[in-house]
Protein backbone atom coordinates (compact mmCIF):
# COMPACT_ATOMS: atom_id res chain seq x y z
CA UNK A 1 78.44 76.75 68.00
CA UNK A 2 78.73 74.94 64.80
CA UNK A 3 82.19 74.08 63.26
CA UNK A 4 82.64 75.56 59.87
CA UNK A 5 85.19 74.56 57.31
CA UNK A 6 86.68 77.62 54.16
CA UNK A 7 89.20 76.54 52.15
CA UNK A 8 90.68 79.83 49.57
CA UNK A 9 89.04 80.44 45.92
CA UNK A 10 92.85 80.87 44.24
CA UNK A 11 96.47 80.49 45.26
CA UNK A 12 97.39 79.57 48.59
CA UNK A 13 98.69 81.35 51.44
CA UNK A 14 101.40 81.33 54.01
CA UNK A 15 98.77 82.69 56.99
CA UNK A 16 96.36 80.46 56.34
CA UNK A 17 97.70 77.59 54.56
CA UNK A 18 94.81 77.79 52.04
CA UNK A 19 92.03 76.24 54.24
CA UNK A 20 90.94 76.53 57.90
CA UNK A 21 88.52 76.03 60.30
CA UNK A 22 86.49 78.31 62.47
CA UNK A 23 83.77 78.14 65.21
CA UNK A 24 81.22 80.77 64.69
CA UNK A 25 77.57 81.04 65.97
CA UNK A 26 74.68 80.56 63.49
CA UNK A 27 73.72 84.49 63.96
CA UNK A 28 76.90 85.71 62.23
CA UNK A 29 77.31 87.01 58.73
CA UNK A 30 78.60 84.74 56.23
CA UNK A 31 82.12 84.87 56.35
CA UNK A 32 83.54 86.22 52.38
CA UNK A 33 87.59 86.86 53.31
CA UNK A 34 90.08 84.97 55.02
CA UNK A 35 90.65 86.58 58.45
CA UNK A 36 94.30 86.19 58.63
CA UNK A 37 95.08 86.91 53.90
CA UNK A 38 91.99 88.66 53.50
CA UNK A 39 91.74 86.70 49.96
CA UNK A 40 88.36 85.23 48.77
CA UNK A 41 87.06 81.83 50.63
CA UNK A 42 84.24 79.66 50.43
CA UNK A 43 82.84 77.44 52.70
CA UNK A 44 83.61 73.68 52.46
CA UNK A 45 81.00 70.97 53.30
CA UNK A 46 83.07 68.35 55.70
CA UNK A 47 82.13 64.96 57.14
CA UNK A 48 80.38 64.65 60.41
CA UNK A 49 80.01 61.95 62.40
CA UNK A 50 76.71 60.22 63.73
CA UNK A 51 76.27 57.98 66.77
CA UNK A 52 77.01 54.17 66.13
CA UNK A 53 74.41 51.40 66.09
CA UNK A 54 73.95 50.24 69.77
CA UNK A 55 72.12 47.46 71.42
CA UNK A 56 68.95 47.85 73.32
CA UNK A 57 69.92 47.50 76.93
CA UNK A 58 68.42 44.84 79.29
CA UNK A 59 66.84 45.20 82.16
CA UNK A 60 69.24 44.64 84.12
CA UNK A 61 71.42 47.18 82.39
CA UNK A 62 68.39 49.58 82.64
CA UNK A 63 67.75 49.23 86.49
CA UNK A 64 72.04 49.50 87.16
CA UNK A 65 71.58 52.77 85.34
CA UNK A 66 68.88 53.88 87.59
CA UNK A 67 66.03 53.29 85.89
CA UNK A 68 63.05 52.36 86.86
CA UNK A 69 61.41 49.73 84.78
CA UNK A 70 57.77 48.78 84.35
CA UNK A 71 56.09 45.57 83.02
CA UNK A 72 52.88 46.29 81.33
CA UNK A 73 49.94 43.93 83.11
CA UNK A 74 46.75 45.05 81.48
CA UNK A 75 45.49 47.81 78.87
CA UNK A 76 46.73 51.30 80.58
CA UNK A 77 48.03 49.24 84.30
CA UNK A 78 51.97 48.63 84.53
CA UNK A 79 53.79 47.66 87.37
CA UNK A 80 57.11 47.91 88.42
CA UNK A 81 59.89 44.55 87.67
């Protein structure tokens, strides 16, 4: 379930503290009013955060992991290393 960030139109609010954050499932109905003030919201686009760079691995790193690793020989014929 994605993670969805409202933060309140106007004013702020003891409940809520003027913005929160909710898990709902992509199926639901846009969400209008704050669950807890029942004031107007709107939905907030936040940061997210994307895997970092990272090195190919070797083959040795491969074959620790349990791979199995193949050496091409000829057009379509591979054998193992």
């Amino acid at each position: 379930m994605p993670v969805y960030e409202y933060e309140l139109c106007d004013g702020n609010c003891a409940a809520c503290g003027g913005r929160f954050t909710l898990r709902r499932p992509l199926s639901a109905p846009p969400l209008t009013a704050c669950p807890a003030c029942k004031k107007p919201i709107r939905k907030i686009i936040s940061g997210f955060s994307t895997p970092s760079l990272m090195k190919p691995l070797s083959i040795t790193d491969a074959k620790k992991a349990g791979f199995t690793v193949l050496k091409r020989v000829e057009k379509g014929e591979y054998e193992r290393q």
